[in-house]
PDB file of N, CA and C in Angstrom:
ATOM      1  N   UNK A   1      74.156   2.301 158.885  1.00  0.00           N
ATOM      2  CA  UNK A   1      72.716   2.388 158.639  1.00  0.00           C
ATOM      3  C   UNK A   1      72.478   2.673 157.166  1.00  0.00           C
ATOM      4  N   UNK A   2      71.114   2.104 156.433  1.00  0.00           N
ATOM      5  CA  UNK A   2      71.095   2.271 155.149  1.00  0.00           C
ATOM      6  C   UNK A   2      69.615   2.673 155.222  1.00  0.00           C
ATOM      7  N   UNK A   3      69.533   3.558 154.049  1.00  0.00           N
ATOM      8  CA  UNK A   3      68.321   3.910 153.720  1.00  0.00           C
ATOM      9  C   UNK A   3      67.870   3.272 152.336  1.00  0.00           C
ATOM     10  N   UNK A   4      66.497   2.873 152.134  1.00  0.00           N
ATOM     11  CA  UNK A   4      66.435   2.618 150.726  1.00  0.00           C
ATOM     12  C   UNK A   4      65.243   3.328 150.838  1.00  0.00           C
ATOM     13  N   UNK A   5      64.824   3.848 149.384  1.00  0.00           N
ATOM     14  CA  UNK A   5      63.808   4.152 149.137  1.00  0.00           C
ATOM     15  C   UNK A   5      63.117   3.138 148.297  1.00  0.00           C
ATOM     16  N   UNK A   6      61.752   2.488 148.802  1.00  0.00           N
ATOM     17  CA  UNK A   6      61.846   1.130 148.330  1.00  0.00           C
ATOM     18  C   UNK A   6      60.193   1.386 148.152  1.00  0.00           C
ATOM     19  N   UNK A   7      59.774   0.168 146.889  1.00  0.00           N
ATOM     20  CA  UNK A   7      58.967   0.033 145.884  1.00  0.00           C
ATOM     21  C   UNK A   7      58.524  -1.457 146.027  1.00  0.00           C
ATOM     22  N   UNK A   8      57.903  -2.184 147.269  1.00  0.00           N
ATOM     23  CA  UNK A   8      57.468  -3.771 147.506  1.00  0.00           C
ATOM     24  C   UNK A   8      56.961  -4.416 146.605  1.00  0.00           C
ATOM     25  N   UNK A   9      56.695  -3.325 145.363  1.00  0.00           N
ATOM     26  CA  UNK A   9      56.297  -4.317 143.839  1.00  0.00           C
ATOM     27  C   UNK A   9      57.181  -4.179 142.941  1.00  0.00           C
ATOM     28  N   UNK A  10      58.382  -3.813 143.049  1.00  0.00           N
ATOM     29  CA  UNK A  10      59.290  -3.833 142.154  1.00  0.00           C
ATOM     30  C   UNK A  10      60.536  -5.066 142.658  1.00  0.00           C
ATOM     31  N   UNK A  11      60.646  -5.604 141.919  1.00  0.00           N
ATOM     32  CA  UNK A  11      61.341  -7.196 142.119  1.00  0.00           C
ATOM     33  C   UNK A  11      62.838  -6.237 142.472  1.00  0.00           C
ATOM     34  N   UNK A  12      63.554  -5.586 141.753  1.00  0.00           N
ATOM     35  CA  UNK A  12      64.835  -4.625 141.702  1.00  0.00           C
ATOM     36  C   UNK A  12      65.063  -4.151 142.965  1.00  0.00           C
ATOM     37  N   UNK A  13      63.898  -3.759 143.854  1.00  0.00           N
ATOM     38  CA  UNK A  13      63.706  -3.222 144.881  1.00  0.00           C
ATOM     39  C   UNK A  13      63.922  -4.036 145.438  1.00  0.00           C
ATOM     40  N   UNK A  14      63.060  -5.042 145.489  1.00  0.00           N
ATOM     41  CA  UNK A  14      63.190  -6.193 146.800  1.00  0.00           C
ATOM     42  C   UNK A  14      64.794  -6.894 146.681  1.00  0.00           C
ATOM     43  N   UNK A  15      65.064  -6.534 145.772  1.00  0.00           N
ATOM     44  CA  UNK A  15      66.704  -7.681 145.586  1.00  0.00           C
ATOM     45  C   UNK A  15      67.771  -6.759 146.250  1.00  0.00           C
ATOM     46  N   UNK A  16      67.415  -5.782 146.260  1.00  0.00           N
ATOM     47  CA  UNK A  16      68.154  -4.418 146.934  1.00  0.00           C
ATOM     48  C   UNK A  16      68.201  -4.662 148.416  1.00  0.00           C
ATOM     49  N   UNK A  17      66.979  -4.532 148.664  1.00  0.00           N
ATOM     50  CA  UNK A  17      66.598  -4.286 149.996  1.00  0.00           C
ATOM     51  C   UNK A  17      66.908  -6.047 150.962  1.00  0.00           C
ATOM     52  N   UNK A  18      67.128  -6.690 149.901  1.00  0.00           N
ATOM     53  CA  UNK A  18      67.290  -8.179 150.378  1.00  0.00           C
ATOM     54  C   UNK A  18      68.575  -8.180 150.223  1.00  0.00           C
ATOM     55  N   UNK A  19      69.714  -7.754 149.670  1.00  0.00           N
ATOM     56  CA  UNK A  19      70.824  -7.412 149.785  1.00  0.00           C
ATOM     57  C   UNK A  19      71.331  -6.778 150.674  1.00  0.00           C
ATOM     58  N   UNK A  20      70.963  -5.411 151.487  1.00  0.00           N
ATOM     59  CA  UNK A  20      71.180  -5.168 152.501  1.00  0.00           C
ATOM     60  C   UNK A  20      70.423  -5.424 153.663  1.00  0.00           C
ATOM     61  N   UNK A  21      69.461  -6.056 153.914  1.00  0.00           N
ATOM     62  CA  UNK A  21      69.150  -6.851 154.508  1.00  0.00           C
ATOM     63  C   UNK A  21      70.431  -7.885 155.179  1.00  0.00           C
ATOM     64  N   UNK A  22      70.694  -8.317 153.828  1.00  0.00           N
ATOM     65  CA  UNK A  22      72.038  -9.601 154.352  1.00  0.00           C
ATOM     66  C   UNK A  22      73.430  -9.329 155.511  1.00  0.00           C
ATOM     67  N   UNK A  23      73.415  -7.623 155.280  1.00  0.00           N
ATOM     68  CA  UNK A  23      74.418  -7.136 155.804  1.00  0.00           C
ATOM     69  C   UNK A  23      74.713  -7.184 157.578  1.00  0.00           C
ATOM     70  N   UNK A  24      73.115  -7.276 157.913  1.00  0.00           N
ATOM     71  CA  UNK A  24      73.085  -7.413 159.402  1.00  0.00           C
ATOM     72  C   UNK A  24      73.063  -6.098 159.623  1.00  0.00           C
ATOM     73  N   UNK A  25      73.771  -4.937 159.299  1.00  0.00           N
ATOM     74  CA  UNK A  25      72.973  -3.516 159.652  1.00  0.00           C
ATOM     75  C   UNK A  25      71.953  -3.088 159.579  1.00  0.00           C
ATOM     76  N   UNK A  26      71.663  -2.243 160.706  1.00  0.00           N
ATOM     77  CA  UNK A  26      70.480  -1.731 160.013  1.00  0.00           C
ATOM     78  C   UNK A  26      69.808  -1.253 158.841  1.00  0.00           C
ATOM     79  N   UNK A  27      68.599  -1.051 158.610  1.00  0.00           N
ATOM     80  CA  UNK A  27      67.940  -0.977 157.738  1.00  0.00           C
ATOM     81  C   UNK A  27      66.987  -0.134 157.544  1.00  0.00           C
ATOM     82  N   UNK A  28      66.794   1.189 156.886  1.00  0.00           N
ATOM     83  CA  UNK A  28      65.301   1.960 157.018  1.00  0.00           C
ATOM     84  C   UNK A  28      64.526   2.252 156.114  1.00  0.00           C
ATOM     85  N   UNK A  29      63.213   1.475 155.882  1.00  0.00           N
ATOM     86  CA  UNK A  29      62.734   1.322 154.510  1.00  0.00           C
ATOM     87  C   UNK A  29      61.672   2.811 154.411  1.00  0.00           C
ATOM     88  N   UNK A  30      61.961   3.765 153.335  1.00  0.00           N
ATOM     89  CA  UNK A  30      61.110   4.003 152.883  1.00  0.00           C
ATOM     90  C   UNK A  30      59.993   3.883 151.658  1.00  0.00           C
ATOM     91  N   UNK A  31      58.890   3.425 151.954  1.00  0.00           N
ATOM     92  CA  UNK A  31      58.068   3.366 151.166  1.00  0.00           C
ATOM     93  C   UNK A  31      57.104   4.560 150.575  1.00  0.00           C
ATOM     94  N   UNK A  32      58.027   4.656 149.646  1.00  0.00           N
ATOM     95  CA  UNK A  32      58.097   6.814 148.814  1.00  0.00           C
ATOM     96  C   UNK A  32      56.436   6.850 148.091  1.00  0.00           C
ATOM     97  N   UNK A  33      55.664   5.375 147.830  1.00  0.00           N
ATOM     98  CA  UNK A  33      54.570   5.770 147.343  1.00  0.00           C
ATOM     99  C   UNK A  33      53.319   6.014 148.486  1.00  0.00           C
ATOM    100  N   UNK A  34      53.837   5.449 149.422  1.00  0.00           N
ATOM    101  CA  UNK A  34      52.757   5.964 150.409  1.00  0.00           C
ATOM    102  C   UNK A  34      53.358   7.459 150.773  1.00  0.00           C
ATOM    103  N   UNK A  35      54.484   7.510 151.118  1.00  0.00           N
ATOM    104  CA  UNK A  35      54.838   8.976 151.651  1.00  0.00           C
ATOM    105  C   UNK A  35      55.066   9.754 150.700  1.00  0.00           C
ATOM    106  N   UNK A  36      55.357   9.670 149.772  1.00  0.00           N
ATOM    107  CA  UNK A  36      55.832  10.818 148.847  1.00  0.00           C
ATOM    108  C   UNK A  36      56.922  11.781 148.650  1.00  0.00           C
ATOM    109  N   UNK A  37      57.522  12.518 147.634  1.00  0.00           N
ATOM    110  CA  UNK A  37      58.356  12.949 147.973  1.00  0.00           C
ATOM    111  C   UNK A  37      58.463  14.740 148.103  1.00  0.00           C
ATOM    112  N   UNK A  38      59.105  15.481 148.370  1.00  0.00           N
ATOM    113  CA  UNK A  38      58.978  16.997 148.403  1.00  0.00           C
ATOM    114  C   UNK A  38      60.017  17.152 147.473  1.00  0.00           C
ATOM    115  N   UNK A  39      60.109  18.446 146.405  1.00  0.00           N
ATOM    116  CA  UNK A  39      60.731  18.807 146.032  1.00  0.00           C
ATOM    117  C   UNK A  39      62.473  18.755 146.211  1.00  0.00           C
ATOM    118  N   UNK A  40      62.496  19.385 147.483  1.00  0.00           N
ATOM    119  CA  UNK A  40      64.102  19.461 148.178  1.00  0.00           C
ATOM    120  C   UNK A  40      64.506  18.053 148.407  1.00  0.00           C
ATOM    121  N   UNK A  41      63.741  17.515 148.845  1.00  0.00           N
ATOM    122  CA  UNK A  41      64.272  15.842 149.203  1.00  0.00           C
ATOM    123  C   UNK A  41      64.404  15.128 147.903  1.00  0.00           C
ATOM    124  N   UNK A  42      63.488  15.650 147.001  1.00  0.00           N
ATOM    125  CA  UNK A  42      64.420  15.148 145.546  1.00  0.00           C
ATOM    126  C   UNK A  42      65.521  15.897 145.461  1.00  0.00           C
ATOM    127  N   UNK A  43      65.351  16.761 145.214  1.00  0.00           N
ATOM    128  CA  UNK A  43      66.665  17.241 144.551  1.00  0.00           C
ATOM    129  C   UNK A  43      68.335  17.229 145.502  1.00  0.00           C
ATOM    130  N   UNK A  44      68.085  17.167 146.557  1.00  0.00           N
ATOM    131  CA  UNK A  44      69.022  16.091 147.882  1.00  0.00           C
ATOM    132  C   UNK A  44      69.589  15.144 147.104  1.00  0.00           C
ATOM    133  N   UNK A  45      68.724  14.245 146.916  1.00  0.00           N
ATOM    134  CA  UNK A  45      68.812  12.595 146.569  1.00  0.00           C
ATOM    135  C   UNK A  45      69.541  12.691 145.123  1.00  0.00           C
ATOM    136  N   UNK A  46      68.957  13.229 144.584  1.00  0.00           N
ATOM    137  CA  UNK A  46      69.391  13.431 143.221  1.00  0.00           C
ATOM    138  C   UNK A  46      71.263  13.826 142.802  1.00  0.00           C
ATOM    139  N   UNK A  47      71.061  15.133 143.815  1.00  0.00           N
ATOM    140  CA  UNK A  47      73.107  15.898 143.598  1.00  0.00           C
ATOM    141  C   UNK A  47      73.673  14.877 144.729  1.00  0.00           C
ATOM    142  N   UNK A  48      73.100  13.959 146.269  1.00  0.00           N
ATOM    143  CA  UNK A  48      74.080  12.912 146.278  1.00  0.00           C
ATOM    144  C   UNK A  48      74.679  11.729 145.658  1.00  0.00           C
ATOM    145  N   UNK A  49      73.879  11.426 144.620  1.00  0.00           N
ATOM    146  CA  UNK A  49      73.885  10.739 143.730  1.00  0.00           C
ATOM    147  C   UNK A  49      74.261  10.833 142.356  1.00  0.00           C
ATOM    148  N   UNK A  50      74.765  11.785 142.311  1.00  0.00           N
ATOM    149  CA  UNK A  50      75.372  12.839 141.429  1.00  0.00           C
ATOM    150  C   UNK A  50      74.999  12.307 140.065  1.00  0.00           C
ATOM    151  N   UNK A  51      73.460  12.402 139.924  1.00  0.00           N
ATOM    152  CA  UNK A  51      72.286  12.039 138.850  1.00  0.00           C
ATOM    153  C   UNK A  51      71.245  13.563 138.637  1.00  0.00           C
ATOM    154  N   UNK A  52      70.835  13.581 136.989  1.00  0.00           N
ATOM    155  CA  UNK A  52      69.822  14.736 136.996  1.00  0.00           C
ATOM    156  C   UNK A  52      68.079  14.015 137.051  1.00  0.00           C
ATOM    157  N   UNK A  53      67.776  14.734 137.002  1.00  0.00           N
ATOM    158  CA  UNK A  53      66.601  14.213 137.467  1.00  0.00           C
ATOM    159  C   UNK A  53      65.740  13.433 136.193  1.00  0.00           C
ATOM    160  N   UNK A  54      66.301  13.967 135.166  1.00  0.00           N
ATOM    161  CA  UNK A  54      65.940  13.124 133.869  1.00  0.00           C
ATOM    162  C   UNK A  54      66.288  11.621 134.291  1.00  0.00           C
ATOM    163  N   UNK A  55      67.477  11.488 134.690  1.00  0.00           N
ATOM    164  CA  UNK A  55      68.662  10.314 134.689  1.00  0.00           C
ATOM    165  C   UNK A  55      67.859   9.351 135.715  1.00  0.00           C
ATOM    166  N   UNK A  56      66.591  10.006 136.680  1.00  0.00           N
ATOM    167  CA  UNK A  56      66.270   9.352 137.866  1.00  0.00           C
ATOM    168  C   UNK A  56      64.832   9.282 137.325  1.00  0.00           C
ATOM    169  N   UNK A  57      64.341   9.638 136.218  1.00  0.00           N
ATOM    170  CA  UNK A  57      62.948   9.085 135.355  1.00  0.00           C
ATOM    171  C   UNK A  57      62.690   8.189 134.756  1.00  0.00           C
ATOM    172  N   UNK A  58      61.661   7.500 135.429  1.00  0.00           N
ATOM    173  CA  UNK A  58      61.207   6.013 135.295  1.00  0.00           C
ATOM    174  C   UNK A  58      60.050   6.856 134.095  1.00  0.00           C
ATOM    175  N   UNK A  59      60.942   5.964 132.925  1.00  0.00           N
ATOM    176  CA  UNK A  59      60.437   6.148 131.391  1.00  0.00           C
ATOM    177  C   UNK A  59      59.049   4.838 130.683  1.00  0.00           C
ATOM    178  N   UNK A  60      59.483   3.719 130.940  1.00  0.00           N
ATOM    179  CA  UNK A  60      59.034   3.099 130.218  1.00  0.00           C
ATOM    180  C   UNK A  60      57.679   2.784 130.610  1.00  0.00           C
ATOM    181  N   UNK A  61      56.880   2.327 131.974  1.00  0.00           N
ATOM    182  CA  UNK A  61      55.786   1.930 132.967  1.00  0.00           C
ATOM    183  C   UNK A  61      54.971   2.784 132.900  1.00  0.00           C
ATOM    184  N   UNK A  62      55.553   3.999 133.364  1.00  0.00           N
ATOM    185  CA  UNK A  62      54.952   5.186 133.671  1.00  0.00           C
ATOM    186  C   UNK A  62      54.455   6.107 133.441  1.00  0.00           C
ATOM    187  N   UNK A  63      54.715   6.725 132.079  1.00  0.00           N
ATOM    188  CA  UNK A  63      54.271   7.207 131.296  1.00  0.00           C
ATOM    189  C   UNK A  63      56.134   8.206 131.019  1.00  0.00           C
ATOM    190  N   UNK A  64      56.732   8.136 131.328  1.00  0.00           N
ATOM    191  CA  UNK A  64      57.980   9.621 131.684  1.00  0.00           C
ATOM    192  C   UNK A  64      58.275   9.618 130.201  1.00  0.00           C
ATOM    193  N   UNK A  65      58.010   9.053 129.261  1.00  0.00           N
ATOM    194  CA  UNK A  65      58.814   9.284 128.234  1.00  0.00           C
ATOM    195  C   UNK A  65      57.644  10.595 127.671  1.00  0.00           C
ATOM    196  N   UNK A  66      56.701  10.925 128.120  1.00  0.00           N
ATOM    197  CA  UNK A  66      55.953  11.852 128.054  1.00  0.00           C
ATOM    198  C   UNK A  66      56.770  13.238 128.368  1.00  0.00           C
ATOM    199  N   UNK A  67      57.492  13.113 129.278  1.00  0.00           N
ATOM    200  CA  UNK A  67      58.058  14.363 129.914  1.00  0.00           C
ATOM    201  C   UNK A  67      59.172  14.601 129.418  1.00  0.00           C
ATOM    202  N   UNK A  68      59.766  14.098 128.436  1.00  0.00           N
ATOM    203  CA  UNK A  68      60.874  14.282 127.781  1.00  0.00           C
ATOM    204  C   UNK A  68      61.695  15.577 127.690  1.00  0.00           C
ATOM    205  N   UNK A  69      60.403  16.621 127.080  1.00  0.00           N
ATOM    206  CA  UNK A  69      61.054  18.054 127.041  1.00  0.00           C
ATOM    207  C   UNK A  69      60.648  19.044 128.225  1.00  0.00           C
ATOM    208  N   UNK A  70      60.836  18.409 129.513  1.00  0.00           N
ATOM    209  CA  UNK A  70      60.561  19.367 130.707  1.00  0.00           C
ATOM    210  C   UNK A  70      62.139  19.525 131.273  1.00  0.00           C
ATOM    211  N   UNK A  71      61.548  20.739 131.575  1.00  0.00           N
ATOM    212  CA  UNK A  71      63.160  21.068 132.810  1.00  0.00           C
ATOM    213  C   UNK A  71      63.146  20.343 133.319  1.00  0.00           C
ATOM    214  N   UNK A  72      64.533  20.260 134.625  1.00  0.00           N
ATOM    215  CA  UNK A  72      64.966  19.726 135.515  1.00  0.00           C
ATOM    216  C   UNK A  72      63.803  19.894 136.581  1.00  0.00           C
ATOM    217  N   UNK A  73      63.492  21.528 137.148  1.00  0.00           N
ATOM    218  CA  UNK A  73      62.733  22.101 137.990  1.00  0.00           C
ATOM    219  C   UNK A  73      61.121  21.341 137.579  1.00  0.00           C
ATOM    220  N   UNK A  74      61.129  21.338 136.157  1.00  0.00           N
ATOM    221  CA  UNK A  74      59.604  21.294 135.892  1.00  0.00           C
ATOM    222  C   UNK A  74      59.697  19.389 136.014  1.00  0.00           C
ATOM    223  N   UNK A  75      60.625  18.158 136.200  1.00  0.00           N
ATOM    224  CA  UNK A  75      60.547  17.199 136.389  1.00  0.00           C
ATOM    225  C   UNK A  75      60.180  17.199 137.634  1.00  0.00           C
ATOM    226  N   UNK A  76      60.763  17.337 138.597  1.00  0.00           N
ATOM    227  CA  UNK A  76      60.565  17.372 139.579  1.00  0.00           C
ATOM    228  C   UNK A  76      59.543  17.747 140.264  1.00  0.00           C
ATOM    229  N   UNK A  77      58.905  18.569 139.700  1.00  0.00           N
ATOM    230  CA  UNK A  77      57.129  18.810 140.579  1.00  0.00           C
ATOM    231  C   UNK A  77      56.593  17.813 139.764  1.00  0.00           C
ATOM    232  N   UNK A  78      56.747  17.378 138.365  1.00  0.00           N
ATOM    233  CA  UNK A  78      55.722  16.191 138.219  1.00  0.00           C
ATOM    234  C   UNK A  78      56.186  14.900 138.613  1.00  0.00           C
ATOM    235  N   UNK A  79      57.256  14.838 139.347  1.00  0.00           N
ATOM    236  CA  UNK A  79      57.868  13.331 140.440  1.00  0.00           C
ATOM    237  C   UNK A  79      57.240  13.749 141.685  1.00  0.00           C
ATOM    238  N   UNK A  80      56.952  14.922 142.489  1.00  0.00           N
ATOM    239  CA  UNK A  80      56.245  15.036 143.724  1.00  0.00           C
ATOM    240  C   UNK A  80      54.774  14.759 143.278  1.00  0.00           C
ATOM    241  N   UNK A  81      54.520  15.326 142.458  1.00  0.00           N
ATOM    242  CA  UNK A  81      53.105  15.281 142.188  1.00  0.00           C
ATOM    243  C   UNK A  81      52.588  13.444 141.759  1.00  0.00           C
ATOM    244  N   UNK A  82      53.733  13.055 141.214  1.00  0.00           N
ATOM    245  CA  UNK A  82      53.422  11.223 140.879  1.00  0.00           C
ATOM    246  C   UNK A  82      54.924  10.651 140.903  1.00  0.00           C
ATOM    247  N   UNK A  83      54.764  10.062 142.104  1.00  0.00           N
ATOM    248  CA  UNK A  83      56.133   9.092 142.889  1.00  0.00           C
ATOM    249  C   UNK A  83      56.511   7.932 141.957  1.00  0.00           C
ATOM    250  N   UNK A  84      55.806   7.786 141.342  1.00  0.00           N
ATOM    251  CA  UNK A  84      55.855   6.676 140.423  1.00  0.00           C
ATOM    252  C   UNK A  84      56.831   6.911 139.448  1.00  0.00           C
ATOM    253  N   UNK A  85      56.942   8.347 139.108  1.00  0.00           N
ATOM    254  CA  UNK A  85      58.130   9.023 137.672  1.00  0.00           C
ATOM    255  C   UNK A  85      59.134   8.982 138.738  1.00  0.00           C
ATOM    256  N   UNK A  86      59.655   8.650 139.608  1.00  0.00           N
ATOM    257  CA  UNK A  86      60.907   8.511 140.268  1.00  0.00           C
ATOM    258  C   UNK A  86      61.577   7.025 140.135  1.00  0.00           C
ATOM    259  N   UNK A  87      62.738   6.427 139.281  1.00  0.00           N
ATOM    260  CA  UNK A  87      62.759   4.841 139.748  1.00  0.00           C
ATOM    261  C   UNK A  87      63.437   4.441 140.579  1.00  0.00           C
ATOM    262  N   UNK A  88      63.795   3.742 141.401  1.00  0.00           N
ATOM    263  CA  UNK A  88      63.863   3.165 142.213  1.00  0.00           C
ATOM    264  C   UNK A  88      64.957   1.344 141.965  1.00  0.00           C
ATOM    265  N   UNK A  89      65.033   1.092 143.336  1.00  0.00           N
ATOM    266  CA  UNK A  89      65.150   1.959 144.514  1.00  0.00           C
ATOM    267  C   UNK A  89      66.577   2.661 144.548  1.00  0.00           C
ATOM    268  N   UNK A  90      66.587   3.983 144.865  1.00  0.00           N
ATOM    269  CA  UNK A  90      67.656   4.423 145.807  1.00  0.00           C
ATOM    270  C   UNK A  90      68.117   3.888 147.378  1.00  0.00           C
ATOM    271  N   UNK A  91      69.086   4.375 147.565  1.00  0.00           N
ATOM    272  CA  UNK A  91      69.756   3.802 148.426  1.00  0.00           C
ATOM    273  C   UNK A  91      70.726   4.864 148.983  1.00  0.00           C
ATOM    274  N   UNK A  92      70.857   5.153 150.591  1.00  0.00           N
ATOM    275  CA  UNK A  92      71.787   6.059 150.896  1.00  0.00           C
ATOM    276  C   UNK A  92      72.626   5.148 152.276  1.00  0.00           C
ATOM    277  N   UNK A  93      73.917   5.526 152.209  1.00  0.00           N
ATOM    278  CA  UNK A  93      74.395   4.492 152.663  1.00  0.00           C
ATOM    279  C   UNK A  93      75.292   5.255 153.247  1.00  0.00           C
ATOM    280  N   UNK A  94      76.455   4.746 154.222  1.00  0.00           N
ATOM    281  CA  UNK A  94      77.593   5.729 154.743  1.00  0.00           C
ATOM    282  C   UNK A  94      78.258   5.826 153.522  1.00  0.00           C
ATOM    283  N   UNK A  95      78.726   4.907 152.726  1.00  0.00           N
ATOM    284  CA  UNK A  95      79.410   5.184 151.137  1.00  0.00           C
ATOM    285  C   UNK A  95      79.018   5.848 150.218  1.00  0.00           C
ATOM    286  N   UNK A  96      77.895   6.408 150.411  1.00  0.00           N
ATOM    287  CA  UNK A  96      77.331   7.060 149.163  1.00  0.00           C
ATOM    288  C   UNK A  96      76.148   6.880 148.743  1.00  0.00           C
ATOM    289  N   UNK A  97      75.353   7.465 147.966  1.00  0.00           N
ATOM    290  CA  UNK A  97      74.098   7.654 147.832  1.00  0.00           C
ATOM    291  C   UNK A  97      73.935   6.818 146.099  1.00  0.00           C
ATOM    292  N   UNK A  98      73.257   5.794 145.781  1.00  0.00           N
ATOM    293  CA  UNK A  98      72.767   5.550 144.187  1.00  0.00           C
ATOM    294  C   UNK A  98      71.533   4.972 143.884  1.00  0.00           C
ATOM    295  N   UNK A  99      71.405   5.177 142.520  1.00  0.00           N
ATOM    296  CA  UNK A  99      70.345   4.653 142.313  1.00  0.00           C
ATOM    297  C   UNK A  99      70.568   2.880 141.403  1.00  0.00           C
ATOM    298  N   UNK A 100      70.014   2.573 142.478  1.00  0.00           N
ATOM    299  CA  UNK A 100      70.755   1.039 142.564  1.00  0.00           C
ATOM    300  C   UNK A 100      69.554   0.184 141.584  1.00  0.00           C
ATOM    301  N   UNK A 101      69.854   0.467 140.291  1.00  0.00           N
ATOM    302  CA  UNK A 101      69.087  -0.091 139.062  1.00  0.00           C
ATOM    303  C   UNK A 101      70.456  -0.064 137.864  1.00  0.00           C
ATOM    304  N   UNK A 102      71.108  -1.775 137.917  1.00  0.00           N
ATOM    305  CA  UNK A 102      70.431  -2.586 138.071  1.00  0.00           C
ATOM    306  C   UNK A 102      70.859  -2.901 139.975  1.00  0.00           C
ATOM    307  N   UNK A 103      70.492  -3.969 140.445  1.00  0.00           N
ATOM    308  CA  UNK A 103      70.363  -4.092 142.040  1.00  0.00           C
ATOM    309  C   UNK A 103      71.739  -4.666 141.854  1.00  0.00           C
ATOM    310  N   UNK A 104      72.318  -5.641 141.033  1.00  0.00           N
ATOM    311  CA  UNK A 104      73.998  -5.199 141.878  1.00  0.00           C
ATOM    312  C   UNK A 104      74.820  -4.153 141.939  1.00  0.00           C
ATOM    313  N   UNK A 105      74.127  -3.150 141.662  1.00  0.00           N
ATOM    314  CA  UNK A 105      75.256  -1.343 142.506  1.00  0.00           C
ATOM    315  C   UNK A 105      74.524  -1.319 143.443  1.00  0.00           C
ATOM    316  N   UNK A 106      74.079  -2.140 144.045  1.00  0.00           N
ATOM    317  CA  UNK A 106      73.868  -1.263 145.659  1.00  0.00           C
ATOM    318  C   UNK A 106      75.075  -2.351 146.548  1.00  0.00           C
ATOM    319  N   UNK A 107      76.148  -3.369 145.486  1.00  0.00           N
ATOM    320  CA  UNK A 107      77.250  -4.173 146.366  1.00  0.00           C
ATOM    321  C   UNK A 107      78.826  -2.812 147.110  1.00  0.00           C
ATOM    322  N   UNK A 108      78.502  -1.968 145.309  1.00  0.00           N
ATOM    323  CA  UNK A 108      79.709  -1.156 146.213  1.00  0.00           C
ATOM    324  C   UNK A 108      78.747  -0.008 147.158  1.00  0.00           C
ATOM    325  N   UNK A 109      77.864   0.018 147.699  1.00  0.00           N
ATOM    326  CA  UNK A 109      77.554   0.785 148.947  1.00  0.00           C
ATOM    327  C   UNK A 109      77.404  -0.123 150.133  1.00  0.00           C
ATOM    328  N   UNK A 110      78.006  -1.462 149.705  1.00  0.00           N
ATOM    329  CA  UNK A 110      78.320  -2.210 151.000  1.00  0.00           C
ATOM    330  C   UNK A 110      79.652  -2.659 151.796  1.00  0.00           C
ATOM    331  N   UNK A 111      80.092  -2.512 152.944  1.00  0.00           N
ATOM    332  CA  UNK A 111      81.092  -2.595 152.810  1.00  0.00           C
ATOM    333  C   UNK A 111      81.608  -4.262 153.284  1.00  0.00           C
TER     334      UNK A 111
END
């Protein structure tokens, strides 16, 4: 079973999610801008992925290069507070958890 955390306007996303798609396993899409994320479930996603939360800030679109000099702690309430400073998509998989940008690393979480 795979999880993506997935973004239907981000082309990266869809090539992801159309990648495991191909696999014939299942599939469980979350769509993080309607749901959002909580604190802990970032920071989950983040140490399985063994990424800081800077490393998981969508800089260029979004405004993140704004947030440059925030903590770790203080990124992270402004990624719950706007889903959008998170990029995408992640992916959690029985192999491991990444952030599959560009979309061919989400091949080694396939087996």
């Amino acid at each position: 079973m795979f999880t993506i955390y997935h973004n239907p306007s981000c082309g990266t996303s869809r090539n992801v999610l159309a990648h495991l798609q191909g696999t014939g396993q299942p599939v469980s899409v979350v769509e993080y801008l309607k749901t959002g994320w909580t604190a802990p479930q970032l920071r989950a996603l983040f140490a399985a992925a063994g990424i800081t939360p800077r490393q998981a800030l969508r800089k260029p679109k979004e405004g993140g290069e704004a947030l440059d000099g925030l903590s770790d702690a203080a990124l992270i309430e402004a990624m719950v507070a706007d889903p959008r400073l998170v990029n995408r998509p992640f992916v959690v998989a029985p192999r491991g958890t990444r952030l599959c940008r560009p979309s061919e690393t989400v091949r080694a979480l396939i087996d």
